[in-house]
Each structure stands twice: as structure tokens, then as C-alpha cells.
C-alpha atoms as a PDB file:
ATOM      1  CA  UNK A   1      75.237 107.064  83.533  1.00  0.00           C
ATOM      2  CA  UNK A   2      79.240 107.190  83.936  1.00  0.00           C
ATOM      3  CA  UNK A   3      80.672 104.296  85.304  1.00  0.00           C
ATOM      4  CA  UNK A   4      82.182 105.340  88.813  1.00  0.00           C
ATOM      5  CA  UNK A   5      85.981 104.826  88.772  1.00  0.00           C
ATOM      6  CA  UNK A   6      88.408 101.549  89.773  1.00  0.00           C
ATOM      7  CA  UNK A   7      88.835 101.650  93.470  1.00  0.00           C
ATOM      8  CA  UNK A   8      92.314 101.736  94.699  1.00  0.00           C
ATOM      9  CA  UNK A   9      92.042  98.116  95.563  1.00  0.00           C
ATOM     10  CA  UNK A  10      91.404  96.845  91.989  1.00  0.00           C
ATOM     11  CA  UNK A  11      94.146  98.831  91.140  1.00  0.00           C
ATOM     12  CA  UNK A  12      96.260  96.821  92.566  1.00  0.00           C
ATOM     13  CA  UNK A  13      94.468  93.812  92.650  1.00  0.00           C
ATOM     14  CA  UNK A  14      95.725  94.371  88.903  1.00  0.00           C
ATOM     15  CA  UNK A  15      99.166  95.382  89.376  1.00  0.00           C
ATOM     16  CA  UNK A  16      99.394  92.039  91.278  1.00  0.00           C
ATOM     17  CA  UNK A  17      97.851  89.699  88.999  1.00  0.00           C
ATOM     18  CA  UNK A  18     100.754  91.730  86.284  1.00  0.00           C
ATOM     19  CA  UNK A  19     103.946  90.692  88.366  1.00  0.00           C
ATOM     20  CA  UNK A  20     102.416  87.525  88.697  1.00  0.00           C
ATOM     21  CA  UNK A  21     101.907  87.388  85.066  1.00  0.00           C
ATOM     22  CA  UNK A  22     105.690  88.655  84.532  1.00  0.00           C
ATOM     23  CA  UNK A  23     107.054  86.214  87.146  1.00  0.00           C
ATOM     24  CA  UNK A  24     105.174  83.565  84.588  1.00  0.00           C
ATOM     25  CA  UNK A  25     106.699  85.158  81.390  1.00  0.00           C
ATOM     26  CA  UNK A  26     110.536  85.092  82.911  1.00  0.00           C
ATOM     27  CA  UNK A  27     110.058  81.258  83.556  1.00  0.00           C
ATOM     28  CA  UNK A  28     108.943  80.950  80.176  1.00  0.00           C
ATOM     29  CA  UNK A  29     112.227  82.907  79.383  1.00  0.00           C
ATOM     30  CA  UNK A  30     109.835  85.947  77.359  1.00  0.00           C
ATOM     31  CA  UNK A  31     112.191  88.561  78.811  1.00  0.00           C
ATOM     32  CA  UNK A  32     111.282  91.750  76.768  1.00  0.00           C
ATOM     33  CA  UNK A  33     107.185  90.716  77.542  1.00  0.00           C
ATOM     34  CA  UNK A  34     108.177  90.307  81.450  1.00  0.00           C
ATOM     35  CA  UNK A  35     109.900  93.466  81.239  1.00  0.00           C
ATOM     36  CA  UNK A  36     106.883  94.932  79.473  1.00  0.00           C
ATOM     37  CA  UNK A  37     104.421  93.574  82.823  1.00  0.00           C
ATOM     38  CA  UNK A  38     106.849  94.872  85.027  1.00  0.00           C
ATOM     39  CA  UNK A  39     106.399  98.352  84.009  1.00  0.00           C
ATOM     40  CA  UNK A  40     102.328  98.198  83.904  1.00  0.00           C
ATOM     41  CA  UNK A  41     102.196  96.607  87.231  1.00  0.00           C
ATOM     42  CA  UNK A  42     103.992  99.663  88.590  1.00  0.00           C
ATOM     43  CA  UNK A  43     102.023 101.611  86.094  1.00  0.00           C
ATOM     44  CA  UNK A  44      98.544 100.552  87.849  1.00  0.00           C
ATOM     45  CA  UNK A  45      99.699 100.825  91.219  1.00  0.00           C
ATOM     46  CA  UNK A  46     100.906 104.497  90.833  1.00  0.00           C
ATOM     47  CA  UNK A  47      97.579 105.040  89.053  1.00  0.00           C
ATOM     48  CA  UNK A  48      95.427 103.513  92.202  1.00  0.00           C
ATOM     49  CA  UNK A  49      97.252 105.854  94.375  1.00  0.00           C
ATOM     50  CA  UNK A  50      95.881 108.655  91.501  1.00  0.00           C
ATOM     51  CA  UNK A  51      92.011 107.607  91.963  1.00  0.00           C
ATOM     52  CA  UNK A  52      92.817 107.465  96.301  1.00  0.00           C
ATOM     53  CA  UNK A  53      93.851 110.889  95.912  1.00  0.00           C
ATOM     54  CA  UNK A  54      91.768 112.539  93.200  1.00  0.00           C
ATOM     55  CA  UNK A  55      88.852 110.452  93.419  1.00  0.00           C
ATOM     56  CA  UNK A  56      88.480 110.066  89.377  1.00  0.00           C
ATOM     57  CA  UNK A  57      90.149 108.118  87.041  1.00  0.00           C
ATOM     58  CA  UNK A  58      94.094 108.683  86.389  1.00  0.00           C
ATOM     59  CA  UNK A  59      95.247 109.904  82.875  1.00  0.00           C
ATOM     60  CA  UNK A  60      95.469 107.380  80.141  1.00  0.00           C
ATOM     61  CA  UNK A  61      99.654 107.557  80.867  1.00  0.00           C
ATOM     62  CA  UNK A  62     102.381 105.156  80.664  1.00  0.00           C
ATOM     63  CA  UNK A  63     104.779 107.857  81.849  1.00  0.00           C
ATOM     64  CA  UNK A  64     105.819 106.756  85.604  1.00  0.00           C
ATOM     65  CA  UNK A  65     107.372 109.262  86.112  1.00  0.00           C
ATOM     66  CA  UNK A  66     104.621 111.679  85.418  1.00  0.00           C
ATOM     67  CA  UNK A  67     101.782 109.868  87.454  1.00  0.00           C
ATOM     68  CA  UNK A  68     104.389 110.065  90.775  1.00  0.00           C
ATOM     69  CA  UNK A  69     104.152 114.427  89.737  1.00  0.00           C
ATOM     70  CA  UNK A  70     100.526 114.137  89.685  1.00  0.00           C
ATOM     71  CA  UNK A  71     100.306 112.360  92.837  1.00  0.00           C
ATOM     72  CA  UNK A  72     102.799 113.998  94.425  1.00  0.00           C
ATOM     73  CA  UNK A  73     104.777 111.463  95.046  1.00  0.00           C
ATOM     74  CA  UNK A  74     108.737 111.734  96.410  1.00  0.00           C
ATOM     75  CA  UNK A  75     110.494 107.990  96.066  1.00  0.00           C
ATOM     76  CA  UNK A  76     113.468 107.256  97.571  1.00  0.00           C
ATOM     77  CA  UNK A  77     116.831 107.510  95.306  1.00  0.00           C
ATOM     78  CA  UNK A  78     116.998 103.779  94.701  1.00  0.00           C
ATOM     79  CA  UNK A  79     113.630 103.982  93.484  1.00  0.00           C
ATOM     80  CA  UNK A  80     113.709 106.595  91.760  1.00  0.00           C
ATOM     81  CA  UNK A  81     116.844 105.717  89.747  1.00  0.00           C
ATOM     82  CA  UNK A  82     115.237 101.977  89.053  1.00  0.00           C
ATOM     83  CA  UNK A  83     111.790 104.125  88.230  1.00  0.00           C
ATOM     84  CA  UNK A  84     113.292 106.280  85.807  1.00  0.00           C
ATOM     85  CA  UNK A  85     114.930 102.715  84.047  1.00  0.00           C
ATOM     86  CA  UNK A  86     111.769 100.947  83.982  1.00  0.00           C
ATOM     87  CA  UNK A  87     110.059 104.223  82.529  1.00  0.00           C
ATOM     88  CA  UNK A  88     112.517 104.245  79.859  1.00  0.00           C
ATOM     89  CA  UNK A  89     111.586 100.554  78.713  1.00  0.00           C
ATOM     90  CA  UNK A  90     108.418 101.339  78.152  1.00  0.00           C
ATOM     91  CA  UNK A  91     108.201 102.026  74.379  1.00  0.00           C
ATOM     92  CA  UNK A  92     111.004  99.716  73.446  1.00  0.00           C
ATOM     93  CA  UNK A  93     109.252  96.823  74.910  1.00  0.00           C
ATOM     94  CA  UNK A  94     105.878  97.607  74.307  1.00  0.00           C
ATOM     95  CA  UNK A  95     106.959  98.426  70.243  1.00  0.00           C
ATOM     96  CA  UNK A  96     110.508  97.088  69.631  1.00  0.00           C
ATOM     97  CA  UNK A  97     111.597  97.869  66.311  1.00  0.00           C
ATOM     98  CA  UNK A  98     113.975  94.834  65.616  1.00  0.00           C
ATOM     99  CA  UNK A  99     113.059  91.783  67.583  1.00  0.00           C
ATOM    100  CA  UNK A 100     116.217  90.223  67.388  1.00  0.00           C
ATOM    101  CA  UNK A 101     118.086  93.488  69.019  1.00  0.00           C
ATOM    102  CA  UNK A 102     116.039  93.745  71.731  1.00  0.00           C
ATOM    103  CA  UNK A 103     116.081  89.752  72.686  1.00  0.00           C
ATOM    104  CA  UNK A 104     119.964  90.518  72.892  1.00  0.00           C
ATOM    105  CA  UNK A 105     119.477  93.218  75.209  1.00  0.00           C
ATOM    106  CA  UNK A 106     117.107  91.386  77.386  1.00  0.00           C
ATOM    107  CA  UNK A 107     119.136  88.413  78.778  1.00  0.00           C
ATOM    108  CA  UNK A 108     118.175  86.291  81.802  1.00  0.00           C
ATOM    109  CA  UNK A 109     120.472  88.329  84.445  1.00  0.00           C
ATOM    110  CA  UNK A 110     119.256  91.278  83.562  1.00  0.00           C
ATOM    111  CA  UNK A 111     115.777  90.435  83.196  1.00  0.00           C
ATOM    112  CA  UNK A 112     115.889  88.852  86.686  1.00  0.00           C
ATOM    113  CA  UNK A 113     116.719  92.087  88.561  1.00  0.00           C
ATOM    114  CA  UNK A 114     114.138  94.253  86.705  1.00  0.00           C
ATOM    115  CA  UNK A 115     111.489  91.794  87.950  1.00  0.00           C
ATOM    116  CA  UNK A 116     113.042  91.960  91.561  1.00  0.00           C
ATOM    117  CA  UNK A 117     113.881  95.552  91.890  1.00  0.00           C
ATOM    118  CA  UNK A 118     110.041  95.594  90.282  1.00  0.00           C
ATOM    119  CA  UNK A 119     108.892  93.295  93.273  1.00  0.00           C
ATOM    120  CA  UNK A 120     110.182  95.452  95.691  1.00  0.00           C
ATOM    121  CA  UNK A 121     108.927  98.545  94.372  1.00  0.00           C
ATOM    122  CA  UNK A 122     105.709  96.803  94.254  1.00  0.00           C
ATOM    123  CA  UNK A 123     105.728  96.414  98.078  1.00  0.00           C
ATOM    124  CA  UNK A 124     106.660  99.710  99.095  1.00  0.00           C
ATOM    125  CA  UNK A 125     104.170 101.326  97.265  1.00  0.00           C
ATOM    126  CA  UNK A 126     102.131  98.892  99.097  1.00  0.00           C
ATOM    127  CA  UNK A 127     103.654  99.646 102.402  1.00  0.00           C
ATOM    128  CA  UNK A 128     103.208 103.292 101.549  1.00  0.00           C
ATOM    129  CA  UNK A 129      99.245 103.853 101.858  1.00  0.00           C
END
């Protein structure tokens, strides 16, 4: 029997527990991994809205951008623009190739408002059921 697909809840139940989990990765100063939890926390929540809509389980994506087509959804420009950032740091940070480049690229400051730009992107997808 097929297991019946992750309720929108769980979803982001998930996406929740992954900010928290980036929030504990920029204390530890792991930049490129919070950056990397960033990203999938959005990632789930945009795929809950995908099983509230379709009633099935979402792609197996880590394109952003392409789960808001699917589900039809229309962000706001500043959203949008930080969506299409956080998409692009998805490969780099889940598979750097040199370590050492990427740690230079990932500083504190910049770290910092991925996670909070993250954070509130996090709530208005909330906000937005």
C-alpha cells in the first residue's frame, strides 16, 4: 500500500525545525551549512504548499523557483529577488568545489542577512495560507 503523502503541516513542521537548525549552525559560525538550511527550509515550505494544492507529493526539486511555477505562486519583488539568490546557492553550498573559496565568500555579515531575509520569507509564506 502507498504511503499517503506529508501533510502541509509536517511540511513545515520541517522547514521550522531547518531555520532552527541554521540559526544553530550561524552561532557555530558554519556559514556555507546555514546557508545550505536556509534554502531547504524554504524548499519544504514551498513544497507543503505543493501537497495543499495538489494533494500528492511535490517533485523531488531543489529548484525554488520552479516549485513557486508549479504552485502558482506570485511573491512580492523583495522576495522574489532574495528567492532567486537563495536558489542560486543551492548547488554551491550543497557541493562546493573548493572549500576554502566558498568559506571566503560566506562571511558572518553576509551570512546573517541570508538567515534573516530567510526568516522573513519563512513567515510570509506562513502568513500566506
Amino acid at each position: 500500500m502507498r504511503k499517503k503523502f506529508k501533510p502541509l503541516q509536517e511540511w513545515f513542521n520541517q522547514a521550522d525545525y531547518d531555520l532552527e537548525t541554521a540559526s544553530a549552525l550561524f552561532e557555530a559560525g558554519r556559514y556555507i551549512y546555514t546557508v545550505f538550511m536556509c534554502h531547504l527550509s524554504i524548499e519544504k515550505a514551498l513544497k507543503g504548499f505543493y501537497t495543499k494544492r495538489f494533494k500528492k507529493d511535490p517533485p523531488k526539486t531543489h529548484d525554488l523557483n520552479y516549485l513557486c511555477v508549479l504552485i502558482d505562486l506570485n511573491l512580492p519583488a523583495e522576495f522574489q529577488k532574495f528567492l532567486d539568490i537563495l536558489n542560486d546557492l543551492s548547488v554551491p553550498t550543497r557541493y562546493p568545489d573548493e572549500i576554502k573559496k566558498l568559506l571566503r565568500q560566506f562571511k558572518k555579515d553576509r551570512t546573517e542577512r541570508i538567515f534573516k531575509e530567510t526568516e522573513k520569507l519563512l513567515l510570509w509564506l506562513k502568513k500566506s495560507l
